[in-house]
Protein backbone atom coordinates (compact mmCIF):
# COMPACT_ATOMS: atom_id res chain seq x y z
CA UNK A 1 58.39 43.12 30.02
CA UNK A 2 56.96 45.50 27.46
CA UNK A 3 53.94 44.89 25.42
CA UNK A 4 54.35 46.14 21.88
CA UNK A 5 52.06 46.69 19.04
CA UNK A 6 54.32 48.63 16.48
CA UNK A 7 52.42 49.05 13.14
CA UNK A 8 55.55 50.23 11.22
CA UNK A 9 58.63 48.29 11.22
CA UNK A 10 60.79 51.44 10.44
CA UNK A 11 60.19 52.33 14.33
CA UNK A 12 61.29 48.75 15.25
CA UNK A 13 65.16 49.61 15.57
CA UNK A 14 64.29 53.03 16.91
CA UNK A 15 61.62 51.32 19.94
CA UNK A 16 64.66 48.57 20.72
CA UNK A 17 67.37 51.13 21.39
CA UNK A 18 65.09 52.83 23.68
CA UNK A 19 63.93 49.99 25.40
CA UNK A 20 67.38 48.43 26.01
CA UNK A 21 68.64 52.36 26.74
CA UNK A 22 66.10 52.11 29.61
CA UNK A 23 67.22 48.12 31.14
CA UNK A 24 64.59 46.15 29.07
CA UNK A 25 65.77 42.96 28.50
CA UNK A 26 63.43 40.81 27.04
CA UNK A 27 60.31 42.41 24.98
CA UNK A 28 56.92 40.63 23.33
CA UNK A 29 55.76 41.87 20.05
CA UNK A 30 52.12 41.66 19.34
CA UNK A 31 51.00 39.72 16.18
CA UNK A 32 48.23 41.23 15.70
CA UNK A 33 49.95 43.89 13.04
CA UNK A 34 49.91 43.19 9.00
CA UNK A 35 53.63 44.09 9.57
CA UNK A 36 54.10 42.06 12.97
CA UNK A 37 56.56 39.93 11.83
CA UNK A 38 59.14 42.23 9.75
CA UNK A 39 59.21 44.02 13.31
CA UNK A 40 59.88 41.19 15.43
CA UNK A 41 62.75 39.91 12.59
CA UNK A 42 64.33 44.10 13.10
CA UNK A 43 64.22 43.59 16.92
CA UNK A 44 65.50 40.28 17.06
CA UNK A 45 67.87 41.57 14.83
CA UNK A 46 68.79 43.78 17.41
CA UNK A 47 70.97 41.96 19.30
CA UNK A 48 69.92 43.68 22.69
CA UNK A 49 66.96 42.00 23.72
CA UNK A 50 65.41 38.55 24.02
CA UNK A 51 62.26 39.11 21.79
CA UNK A 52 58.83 37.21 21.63
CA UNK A 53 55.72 37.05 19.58
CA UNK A 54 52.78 38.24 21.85
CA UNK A 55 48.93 37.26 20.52
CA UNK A 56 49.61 34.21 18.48
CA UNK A 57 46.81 32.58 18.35
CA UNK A 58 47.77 29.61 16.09
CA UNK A 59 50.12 26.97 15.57
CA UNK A 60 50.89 28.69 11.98
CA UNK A 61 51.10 32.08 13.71
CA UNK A 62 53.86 30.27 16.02
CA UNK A 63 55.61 28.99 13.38
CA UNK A 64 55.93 32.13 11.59
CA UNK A 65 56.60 33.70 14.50
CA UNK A 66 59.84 31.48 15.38
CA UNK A 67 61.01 32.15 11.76
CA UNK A 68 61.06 35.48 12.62
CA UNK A 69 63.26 35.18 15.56
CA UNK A 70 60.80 34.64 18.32
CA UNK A 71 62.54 33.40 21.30
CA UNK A 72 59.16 32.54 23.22
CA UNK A 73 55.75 32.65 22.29
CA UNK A 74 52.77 34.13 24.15
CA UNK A 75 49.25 33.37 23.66
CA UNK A 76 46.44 35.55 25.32
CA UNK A 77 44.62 32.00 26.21
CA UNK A 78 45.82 28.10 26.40
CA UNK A 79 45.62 26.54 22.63
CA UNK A 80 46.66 22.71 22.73
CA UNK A 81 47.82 22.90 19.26
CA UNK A 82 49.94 26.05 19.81
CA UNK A 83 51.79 24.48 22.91
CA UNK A 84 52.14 21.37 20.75
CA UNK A 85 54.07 23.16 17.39
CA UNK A 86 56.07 25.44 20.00
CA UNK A 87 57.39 22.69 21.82
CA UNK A 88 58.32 20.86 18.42
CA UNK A 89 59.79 24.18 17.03
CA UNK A 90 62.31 24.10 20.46
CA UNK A 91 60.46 27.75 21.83
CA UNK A 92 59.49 28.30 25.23
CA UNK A 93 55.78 29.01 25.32
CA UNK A 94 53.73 30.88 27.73
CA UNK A 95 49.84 30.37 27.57
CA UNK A 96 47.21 32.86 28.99
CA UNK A 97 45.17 31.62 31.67
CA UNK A 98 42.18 33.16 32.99
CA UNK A 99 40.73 30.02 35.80
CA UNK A 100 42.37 27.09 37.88
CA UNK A 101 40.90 24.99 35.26
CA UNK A 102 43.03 26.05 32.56
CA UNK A 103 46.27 26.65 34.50
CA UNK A 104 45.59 22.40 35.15
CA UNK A 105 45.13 21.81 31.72
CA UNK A 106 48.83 23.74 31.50
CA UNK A 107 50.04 21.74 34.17
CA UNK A 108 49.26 18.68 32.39
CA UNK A 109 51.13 19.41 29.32
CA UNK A 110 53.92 19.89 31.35
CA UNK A 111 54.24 23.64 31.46
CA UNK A 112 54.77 25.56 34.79
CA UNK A 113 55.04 29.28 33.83
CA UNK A 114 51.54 30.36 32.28
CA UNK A 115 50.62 34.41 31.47
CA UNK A 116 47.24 35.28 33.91
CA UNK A 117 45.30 37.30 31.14
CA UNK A 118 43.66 39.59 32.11
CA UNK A 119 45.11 39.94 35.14
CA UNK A 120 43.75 43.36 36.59
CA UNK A 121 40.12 43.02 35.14
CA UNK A 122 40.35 39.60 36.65
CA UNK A 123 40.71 40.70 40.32
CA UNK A 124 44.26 41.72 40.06
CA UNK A 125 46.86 40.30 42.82
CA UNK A 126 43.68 38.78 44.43
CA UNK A 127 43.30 36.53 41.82
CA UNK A 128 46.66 35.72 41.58
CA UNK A 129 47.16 34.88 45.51
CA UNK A 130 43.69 32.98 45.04
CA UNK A 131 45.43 31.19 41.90
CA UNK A 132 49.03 30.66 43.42
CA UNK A 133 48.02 28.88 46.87
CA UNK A 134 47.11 25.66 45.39
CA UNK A 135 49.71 25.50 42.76
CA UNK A 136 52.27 26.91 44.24
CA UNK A 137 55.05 25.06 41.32
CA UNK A 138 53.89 27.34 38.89
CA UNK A 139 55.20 30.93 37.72
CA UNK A 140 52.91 33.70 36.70
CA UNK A 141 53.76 36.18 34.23
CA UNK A 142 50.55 38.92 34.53
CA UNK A 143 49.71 40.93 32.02
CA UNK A 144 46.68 42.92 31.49
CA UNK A 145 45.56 46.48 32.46
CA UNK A 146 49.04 46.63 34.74
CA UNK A 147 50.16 50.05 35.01
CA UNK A 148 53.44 51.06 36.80
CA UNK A 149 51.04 51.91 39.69
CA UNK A 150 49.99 48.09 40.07
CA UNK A 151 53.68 46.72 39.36
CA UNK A 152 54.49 46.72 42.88
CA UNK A 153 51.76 44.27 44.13
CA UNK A 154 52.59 41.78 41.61
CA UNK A 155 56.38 42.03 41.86
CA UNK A 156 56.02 41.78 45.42
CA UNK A 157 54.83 38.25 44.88
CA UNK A 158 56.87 35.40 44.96
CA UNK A 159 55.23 33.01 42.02
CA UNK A 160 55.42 36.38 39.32
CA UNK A 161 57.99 35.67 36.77
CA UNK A 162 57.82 38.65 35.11
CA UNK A 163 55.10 41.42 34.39
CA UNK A 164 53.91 42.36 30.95
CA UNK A 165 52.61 45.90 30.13
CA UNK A 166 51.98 47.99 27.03
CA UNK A 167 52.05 51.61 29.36
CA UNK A 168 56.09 51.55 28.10
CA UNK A 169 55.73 52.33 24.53
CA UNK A 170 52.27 53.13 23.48
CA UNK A 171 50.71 53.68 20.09
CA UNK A 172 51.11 57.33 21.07
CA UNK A 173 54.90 57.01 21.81
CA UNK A 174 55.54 55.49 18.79
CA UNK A 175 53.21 58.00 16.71
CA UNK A 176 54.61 60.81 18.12
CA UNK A 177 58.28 59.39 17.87
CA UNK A 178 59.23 59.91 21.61
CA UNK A 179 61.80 57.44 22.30
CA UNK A 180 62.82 59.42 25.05
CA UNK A 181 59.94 58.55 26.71
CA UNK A 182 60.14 55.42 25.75
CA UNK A 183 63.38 54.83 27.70
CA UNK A 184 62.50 56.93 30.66
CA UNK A 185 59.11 54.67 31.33
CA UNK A 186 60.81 51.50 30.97
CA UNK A 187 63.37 52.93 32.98
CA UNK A 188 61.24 53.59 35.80
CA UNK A 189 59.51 50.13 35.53
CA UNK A 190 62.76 48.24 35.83
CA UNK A 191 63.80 50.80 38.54
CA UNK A 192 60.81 49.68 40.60
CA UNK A 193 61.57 45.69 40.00
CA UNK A 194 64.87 46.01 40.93
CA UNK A 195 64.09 48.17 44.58
């Protein structure tokens, strides 16, 4: 799943038909942009892929974020209160988890797919084997310093979900306009979750 922080929502039509072009189907955009939401509302718009808000931090930032078309929400670490207004707002929520103690406290309110942030400074597919053996109900989606040199380990796992990475569509991509990269990268990431 790609990782986007796209400071200028002119590139957010641009950055979707790439990243559908190359088999994305789902993408999280970063709210952590002035413009963060006028890009998620031109991807959504899209049509082509199911599109989150990455980074929210607060139950306002979720809300805002679901006006904008948000199918899920992601949060780099597990907020009660944003669990609480996503579940009232009817959005699938996926809270970052860095210890066993939090991924209980996730358990408890009922989730069972959490985001292990961040995963390759925390040990990588170490931690998450460490993590996954005792709960073995829940799904992982890691995201974190994963390059498409890691993806294998992870997706090799049985408890991963679904991998989140930025390496797809950097600031430089998007600077630089190179779509074309764009597509190929995401390309080869799908390629290598699909063999």
């Amino acid at each position: 799943m790609p990782v986007l922080t796209v400071p200028d929502p002119a590139t957010a039509a641009p950055l979707a038909d790439a990243l559908t072009a190359g088999g994305a189907r789902c993408a999280e955009v970063a709210f952590r942009t002035p413009d963060a939401e006028q890009v998620l509302k031109a991807m959504a718009a899209h049509g082509g892929l199911a599109v989150g808000a990455g980074t929210v931090l607060t139950p306002q930032q979720a809300e805002r974020a679901v006006q904008a078309g948000a199918r899920f929400v992601v949060s780099p670490g597990y907020v009660e209160e944003v669990v609480v207004r996503c579940r009232e707002l009817g959005v699938a929520v996926v809270p970052g988890i860095a210890t066993a103690s939090e991924l209980m406290r996730a358990l408890k309110a009922g989730l069972d797919t959490v985001k292990l942030f961040p995963a390759e400074p925390l040990g990588g597919t170490r931690t998450l084997n460490a993590l996954a053996a005792p709960f073995p109900q829940v799904r992982f989606v890691p995201t974190g310093g994963i390059g498409l040199a890691q993806l294998s380990g992870y997706l090799a796992h049985p408890a991963v979900l679904a991998i989140g990475g930025s390496w797809m569509a950097t600031a430089a991509h998007l600077e630089r306009g190179d779509y074309d990269g764009i597509r190929r990268l995401t390309a080869e990431a799908v390629e290598s979750g699909t063999t």
